[in-house]
Protein backbone atom coordinates (compact mmCIF):
# COMPACT_ATOMS: atom_id res chain seq x y z
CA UNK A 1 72.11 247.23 103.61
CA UNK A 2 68.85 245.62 103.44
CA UNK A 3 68.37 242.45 105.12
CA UNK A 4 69.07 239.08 102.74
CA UNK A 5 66.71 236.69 102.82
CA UNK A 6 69.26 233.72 102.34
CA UNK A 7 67.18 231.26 99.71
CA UNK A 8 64.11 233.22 99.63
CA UNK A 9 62.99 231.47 102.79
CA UNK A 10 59.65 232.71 103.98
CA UNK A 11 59.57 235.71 101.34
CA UNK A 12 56.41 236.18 99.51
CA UNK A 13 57.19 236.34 95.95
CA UNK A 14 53.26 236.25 94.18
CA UNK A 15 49.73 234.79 94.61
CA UNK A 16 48.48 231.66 93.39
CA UNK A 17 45.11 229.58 93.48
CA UNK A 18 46.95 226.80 92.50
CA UNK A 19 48.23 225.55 96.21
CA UNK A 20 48.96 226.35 99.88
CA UNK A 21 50.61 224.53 102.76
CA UNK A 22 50.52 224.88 106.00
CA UNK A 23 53.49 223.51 107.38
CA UNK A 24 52.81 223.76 111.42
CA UNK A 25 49.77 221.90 110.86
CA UNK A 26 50.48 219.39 108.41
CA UNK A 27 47.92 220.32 105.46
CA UNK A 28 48.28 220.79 101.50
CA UNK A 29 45.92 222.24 99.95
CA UNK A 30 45.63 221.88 96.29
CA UNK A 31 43.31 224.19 94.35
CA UNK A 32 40.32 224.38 97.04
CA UNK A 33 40.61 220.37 97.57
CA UNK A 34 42.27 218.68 100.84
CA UNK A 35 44.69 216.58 99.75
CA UNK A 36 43.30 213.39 100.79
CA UNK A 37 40.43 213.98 99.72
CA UNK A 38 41.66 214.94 96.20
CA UNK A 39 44.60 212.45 95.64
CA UNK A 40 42.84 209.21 95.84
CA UNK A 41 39.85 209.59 94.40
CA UNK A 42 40.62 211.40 91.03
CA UNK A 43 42.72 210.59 88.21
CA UNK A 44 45.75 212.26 87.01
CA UNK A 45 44.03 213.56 83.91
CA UNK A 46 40.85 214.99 86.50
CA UNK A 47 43.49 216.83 88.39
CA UNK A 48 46.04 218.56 85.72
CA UNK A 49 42.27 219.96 84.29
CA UNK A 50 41.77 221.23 87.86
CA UNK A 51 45.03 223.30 88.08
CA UNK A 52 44.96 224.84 84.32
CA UNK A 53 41.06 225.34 84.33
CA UNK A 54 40.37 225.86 87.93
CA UNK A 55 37.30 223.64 88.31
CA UNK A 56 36.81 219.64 87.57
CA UNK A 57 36.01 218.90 84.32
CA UNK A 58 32.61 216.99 83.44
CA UNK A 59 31.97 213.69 81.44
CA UNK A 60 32.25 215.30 77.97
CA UNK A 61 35.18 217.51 79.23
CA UNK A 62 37.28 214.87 80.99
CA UNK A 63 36.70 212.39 77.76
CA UNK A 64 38.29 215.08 75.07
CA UNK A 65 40.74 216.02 77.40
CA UNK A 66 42.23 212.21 77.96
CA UNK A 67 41.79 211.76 73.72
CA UNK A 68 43.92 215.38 73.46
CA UNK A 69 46.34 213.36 75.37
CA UNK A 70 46.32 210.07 73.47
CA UNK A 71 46.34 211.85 70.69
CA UNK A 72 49.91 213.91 71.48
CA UNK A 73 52.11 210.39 73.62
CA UNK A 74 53.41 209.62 70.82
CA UNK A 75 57.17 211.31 70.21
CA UNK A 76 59.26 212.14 67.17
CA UNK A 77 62.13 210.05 65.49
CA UNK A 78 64.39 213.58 66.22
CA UNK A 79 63.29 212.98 70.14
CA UNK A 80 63.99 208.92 69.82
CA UNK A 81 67.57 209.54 68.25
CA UNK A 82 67.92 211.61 70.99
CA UNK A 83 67.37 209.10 73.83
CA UNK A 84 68.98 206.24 71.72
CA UNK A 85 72.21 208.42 71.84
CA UNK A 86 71.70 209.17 75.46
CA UNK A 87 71.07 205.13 76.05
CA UNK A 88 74.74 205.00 74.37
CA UNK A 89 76.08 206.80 77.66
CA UNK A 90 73.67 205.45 79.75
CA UNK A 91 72.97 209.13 81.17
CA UNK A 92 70.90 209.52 84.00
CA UNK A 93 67.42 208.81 83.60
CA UNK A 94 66.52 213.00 84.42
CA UNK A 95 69.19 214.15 81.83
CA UNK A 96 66.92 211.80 79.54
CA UNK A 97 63.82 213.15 80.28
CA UNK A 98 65.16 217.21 80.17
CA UNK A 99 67.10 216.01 76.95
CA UNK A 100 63.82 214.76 75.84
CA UNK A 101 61.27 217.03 76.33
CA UNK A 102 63.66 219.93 75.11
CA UNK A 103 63.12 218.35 71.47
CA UNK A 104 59.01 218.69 71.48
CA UNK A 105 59.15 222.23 70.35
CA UNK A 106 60.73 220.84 66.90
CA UNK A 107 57.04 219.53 66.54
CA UNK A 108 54.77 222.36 67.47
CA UNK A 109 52.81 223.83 64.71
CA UNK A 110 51.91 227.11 66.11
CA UNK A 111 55.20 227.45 68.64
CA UNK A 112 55.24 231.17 67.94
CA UNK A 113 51.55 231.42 69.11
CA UNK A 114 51.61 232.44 72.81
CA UNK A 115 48.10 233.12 73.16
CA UNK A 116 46.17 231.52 76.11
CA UNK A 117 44.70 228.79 74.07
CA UNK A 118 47.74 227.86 72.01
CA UNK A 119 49.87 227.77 75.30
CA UNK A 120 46.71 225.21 76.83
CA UNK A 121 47.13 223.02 73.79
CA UNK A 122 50.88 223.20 74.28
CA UNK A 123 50.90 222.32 77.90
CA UNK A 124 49.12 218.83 76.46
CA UNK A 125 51.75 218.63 73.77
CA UNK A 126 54.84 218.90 76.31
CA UNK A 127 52.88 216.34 79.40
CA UNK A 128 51.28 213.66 77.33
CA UNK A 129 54.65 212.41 75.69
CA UNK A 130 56.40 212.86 78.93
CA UNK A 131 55.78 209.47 80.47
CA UNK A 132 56.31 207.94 76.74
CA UNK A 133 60.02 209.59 76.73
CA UNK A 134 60.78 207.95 80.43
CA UNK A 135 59.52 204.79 79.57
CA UNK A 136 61.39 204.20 76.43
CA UNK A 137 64.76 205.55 77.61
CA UNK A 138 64.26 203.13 80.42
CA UNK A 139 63.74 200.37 78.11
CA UNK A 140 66.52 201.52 76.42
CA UNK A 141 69.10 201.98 78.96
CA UNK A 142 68.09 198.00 79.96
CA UNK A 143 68.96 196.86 76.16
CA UNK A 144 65.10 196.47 75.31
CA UNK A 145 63.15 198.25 72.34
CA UNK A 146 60.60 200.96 73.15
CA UNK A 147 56.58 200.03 73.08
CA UNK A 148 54.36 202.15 71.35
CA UNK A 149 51.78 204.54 73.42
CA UNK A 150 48.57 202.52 74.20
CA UNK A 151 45.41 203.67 71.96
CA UNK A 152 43.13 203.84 74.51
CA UNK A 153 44.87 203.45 78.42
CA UNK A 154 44.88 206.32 80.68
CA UNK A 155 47.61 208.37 81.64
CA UNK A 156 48.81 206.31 84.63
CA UNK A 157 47.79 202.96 83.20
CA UNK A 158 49.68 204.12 79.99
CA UNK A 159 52.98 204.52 81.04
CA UNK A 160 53.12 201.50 83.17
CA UNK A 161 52.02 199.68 80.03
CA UNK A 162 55.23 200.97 78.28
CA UNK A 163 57.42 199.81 80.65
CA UNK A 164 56.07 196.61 81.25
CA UNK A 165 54.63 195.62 77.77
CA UNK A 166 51.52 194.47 79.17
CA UNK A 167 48.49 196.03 81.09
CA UNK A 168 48.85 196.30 84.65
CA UNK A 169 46.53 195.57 87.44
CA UNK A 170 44.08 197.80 88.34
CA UNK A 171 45.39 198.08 92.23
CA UNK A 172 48.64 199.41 90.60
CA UNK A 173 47.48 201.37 88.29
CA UNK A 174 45.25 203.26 91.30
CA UNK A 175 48.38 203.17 93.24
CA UNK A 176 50.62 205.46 90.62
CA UNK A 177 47.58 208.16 89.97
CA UNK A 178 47.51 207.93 93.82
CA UNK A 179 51.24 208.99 93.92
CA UNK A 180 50.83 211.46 90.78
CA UNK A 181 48.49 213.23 92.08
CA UNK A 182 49.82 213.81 95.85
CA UNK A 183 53.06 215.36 94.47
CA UNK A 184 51.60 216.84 91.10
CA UNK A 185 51.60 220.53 92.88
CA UNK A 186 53.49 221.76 96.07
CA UNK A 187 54.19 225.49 96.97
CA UNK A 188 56.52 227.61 95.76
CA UNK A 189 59.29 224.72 95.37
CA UNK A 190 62.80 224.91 93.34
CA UNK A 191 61.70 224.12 90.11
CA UNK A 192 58.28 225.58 90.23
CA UNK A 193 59.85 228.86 91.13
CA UNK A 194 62.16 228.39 88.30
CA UNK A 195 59.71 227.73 86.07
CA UNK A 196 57.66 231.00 87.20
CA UNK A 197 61.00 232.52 86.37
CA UNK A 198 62.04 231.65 83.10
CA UNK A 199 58.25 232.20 82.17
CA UNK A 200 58.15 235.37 83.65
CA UNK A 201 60.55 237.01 80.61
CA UNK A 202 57.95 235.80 78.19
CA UNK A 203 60.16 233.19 77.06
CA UNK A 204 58.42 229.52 76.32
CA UNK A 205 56.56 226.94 77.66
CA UNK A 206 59.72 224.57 76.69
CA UNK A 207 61.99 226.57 78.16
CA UNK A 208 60.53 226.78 81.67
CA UNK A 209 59.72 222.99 81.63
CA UNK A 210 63.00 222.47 80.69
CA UNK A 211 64.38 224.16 82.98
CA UNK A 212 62.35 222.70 86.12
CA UNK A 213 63.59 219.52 85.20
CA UNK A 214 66.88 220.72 85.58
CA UNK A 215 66.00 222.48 89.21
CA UNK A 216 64.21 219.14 89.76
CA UNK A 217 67.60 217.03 89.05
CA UNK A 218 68.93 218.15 91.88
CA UNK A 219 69.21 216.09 94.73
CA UNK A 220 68.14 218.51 97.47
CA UNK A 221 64.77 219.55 95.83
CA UNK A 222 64.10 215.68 94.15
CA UNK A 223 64.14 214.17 97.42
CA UNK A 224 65.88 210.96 97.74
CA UNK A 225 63.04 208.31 98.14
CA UNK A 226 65.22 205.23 96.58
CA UNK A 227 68.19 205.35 98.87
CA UNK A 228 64.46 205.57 101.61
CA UNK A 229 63.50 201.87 100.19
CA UNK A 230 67.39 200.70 100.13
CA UNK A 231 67.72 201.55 103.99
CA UNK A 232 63.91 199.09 104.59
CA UNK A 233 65.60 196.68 102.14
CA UNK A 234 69.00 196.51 103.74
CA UNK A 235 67.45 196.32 107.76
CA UNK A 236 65.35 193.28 106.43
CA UNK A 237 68.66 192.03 105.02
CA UNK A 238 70.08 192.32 108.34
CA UNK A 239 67.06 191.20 110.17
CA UNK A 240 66.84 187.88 107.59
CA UNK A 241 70.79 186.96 108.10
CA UNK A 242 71.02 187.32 111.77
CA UNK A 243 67.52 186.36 113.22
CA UNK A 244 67.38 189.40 114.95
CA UNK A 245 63.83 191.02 114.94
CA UNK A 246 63.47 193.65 112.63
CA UNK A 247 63.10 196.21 115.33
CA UNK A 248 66.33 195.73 116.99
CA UNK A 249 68.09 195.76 113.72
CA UNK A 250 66.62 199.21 113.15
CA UNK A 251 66.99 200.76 116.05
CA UNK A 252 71.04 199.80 115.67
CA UNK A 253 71.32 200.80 112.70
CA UNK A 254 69.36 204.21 113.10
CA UNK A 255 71.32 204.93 116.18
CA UNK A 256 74.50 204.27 114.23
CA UNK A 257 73.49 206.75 111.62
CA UNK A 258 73.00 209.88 114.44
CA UNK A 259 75.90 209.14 116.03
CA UNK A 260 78.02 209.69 112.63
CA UNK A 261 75.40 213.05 111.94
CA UNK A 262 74.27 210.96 108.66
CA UNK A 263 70.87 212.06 107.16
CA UNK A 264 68.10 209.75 107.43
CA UNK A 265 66.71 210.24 103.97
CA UNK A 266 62.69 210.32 103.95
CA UNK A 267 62.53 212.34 107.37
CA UNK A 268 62.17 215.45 108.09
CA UNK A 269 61.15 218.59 105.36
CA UNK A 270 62.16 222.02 104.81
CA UNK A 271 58.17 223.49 105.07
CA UNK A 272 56.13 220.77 107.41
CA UNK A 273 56.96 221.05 111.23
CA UNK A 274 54.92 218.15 111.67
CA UNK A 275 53.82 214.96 109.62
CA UNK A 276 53.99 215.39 105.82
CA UNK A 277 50.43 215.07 104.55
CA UNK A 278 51.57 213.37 101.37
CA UNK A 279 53.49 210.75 103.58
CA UNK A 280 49.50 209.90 105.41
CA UNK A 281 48.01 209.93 101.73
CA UNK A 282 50.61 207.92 100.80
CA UNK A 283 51.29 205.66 103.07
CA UNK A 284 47.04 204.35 102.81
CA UNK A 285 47.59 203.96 98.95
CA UNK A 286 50.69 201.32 100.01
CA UNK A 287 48.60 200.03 102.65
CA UNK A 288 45.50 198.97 100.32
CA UNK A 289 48.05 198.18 97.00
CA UNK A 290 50.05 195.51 99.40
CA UNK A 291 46.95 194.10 100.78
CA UNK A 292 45.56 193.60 97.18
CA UNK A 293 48.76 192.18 96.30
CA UNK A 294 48.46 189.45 98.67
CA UNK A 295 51.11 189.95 100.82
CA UNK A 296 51.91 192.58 103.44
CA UNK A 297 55.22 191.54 104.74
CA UNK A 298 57.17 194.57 102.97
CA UNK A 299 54.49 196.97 104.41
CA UNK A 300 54.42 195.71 107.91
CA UNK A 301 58.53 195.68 108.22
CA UNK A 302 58.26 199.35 106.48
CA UNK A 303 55.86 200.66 109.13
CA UNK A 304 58.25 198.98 111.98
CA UNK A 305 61.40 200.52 110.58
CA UNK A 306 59.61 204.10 110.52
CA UNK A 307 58.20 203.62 114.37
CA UNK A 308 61.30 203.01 115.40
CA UNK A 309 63.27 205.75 113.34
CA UNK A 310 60.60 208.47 114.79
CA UNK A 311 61.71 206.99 117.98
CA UNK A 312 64.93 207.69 117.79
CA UNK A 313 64.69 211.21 116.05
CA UNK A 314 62.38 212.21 119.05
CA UNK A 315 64.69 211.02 121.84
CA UNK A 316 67.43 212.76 119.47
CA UNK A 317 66.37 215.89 118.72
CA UNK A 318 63.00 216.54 120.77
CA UNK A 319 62.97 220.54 120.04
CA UNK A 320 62.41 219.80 116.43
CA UNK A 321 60.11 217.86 115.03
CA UNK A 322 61.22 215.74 112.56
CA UNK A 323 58.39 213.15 110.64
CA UNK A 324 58.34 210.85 107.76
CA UNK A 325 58.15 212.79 104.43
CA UNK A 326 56.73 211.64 101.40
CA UNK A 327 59.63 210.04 100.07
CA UNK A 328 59.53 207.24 102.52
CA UNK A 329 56.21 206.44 100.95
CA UNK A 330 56.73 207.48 97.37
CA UNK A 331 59.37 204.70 97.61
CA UNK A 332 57.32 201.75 99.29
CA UNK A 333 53.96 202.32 96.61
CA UNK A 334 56.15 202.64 94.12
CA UNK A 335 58.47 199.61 94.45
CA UNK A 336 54.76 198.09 95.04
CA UNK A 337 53.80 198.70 91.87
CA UNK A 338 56.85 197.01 90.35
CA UNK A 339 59.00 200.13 89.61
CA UNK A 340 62.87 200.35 90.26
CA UNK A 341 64.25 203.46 92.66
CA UNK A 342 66.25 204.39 89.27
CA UNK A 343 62.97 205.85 87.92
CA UNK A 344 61.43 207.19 90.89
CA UNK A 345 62.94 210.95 90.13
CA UNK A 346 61.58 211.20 86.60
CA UNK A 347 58.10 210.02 87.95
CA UNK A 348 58.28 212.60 89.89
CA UNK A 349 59.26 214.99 87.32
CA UNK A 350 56.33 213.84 84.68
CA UNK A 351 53.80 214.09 87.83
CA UNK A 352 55.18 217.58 88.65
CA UNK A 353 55.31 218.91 85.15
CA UNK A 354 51.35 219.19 85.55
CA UNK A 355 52.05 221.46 88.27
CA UNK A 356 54.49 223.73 86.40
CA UNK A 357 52.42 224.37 83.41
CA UNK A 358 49.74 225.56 85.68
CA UNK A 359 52.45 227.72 87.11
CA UNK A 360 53.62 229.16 83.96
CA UNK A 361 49.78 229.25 82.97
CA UNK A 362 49.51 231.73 85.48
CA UNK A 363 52.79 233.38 85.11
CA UNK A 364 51.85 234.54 81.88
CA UNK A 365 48.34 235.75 82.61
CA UNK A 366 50.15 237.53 85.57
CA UNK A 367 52.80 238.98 83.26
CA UNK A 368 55.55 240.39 85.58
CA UNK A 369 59.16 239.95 85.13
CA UNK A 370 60.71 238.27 88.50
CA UNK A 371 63.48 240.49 89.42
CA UNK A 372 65.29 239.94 92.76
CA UNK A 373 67.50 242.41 94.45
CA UNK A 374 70.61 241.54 95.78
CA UNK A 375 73.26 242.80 97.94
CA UNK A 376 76.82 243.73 97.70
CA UNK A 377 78.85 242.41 99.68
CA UNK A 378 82.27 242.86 97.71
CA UNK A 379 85.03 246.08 97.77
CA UNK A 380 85.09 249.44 96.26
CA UNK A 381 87.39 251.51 94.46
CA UNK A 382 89.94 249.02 93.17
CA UNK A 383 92.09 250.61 90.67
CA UNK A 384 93.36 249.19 87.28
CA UNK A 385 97.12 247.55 86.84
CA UNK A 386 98.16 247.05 83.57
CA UNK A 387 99.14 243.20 83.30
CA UNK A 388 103.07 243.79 83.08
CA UNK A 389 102.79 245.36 86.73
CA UNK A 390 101.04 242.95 88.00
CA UNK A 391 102.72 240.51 90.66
């Protein structure tokens, strides 16, 4: 028999332009750019034009490609009744947003269209109402009435403006398309792969995004970066009660943690051997959004829990490397930029969904059905016993 490649680890499956790590040396590559050098400086709009169209947009581009999107936030009363019947249960917030976005085909006019063009136009109509379906079932869930899509806000600036009912600050603002951007795209992930997948039979653009959600719901592909701001949270706790410094607290409490085998949740990754490049990318866009804000005190007791957790995972494991991941930092900029952990997943999932529809983009254009082998590992020649022999 064939070797199995348990999980598909480190087996090729296609080519893609769309992004590359390089996990030994700590790099992510994202359609020709450097990270940092993409992540911070564009917006989220800039970048999603970058993966489906392979090159930045200019001024005229980049200006009817943000009204395409103004022009499709808005969602349906079939897709509200939806989420006001999910509200009811109080599901959880991804359930919402795969429960969601599965009800945007009802409005496509040409959904039996798959040409090129029709599916570019779709990706718009399935991502610009995305952050609209998050932020109303979250003002839902908390017993307040939905807001309307702004007329003229960008993307980022948008959807914190639905959940807050009033324009945020620029700083935030910056931060979120900071974090959108650094997790938009990232390999040949879990729900990118399914995506590729479910595309792959020709089926819809719906149905793949759907079903990344569902891949992305998952808590070992989401990450887990709000329990990574409850651990800060509850060593400053600690640190505040007793007087201890913040340090020793940490180092107890991390210590306590190895000793009963407990995962430290926003260390270590699956692909990066060394520092996760989104957790340096991120970790500047906290940096300049607390000092902005006024007041570093969250940042600086952040960055002294993490020295001494990499302390303690080095003296605990020194043959494997194991580094801060992005979802320490996802969770520090965005608490910073006034969200709750609740939502952090389904940010996630509406900053990733740009990433999957360049996927499935390129799935279709590539037009081969993914069709693993597997192997047997079961027994032969059973024979058949009619029921009334059987013990």
């Amino acid at each position: 028999m064939a070797e199995i490649a348990h999980g598909l680890r480190d087996v090729v499956v296609n080519e893609t332009r769309l992004s590359t790590i390089d996990g030994l040396a700590g790099k992510l590559t994202i359609a020709g750019f450097p990270l940092e050098e993409l992540a911070p400086n564009a917006t989220y709009e800039e970048e999603v034009y970058l993966l489906w169209y392979d090159r930045l947009p200019n001024r005229a581009e980049l200006d009817a490609f943000r009204q395409s999107f103004r022009e499709h936030r808005a969602i349906s009363e079939t897709t509200m009744t939806v989420l006001r019947a999910a509200a009811k249960k109080q599901a959880p917030m991804m359930d919402a947003l795969r429960m969601g976005t599965d009800t945007l085909s009802l409005n496509d006019p040409e959904i039996d269209n798959m040409s090129t063009a029709a599916n570019l136009r779709r990706g718009v109509r399935i991502l610009a109402p995305m952050p609209t379906i998050v932020a109303a079932y979250w003002r839902l869930i908390h017993g307040q009435e939905p807001i309307a899509p702004h007329p003229t806000l960008g993307h980022a600036a948008n959807f914190l403006y639905m959940l807050q009912g009033e324009e945020a600050h620029e700083g935030s603002v910056r931060g979120l398309e900071t974090y959108l951007n650094t997790v938009i795209d990232h390999g040949m992930n879990n729900s990118t792969f399914t995506a590729r997948v479910i595309a792959s039979t020709r089926s819809d653009m719906y149905s793949a995004v759907v079903g990344a959600i569902g891949s992305l719901k998952g808590p070992l592909h989401g990450g887990a970066p709000g329990p990574a701001m409850d651990m800060v949270f509850e060593i400053r706790e600690t640190s505040a009660r007793t007087g201890r410094k913040i340090e020793e607290v940490a180092a107890e409490w991390v210590n306590g943690k190895l000793a009963a085998h407990e995962r430290l949740m926003g260390f270590g990754h699956r692909v990066y051997r060394t520092r996760d490049p989104r957790a340096d990318v991120l970790g500047a866009a906290a940096e300049k959004l607390y000092q902005e804000a006024g007041d570093m005190q969250l940042y600086t007791d952040a960055r002294a829990v993490e020295d001494v957790i990499l302390k303690a995972l080095a003296a605990y494991k020194p043959d494997r490397p194991l580094k801060t991941n992005v979802e320490f930092y996802t969770a520090l900029v965005l608490h910073g930029v006034g969200l709750d952990a609740k939502i952090f997943s389904s940010i996630f999932g509406i900053s990733r969904a740009g990433g999957w529809i360049a996927h499935i983009l390129e799935q279709y254009a590539e037009d081969e059905l993914i069709r693993p082998s597997s192997g047997y590992n079961g027994v032969y020649d059973r024979k058949w016993v009619p029921i009334e022999k059987r013990g």
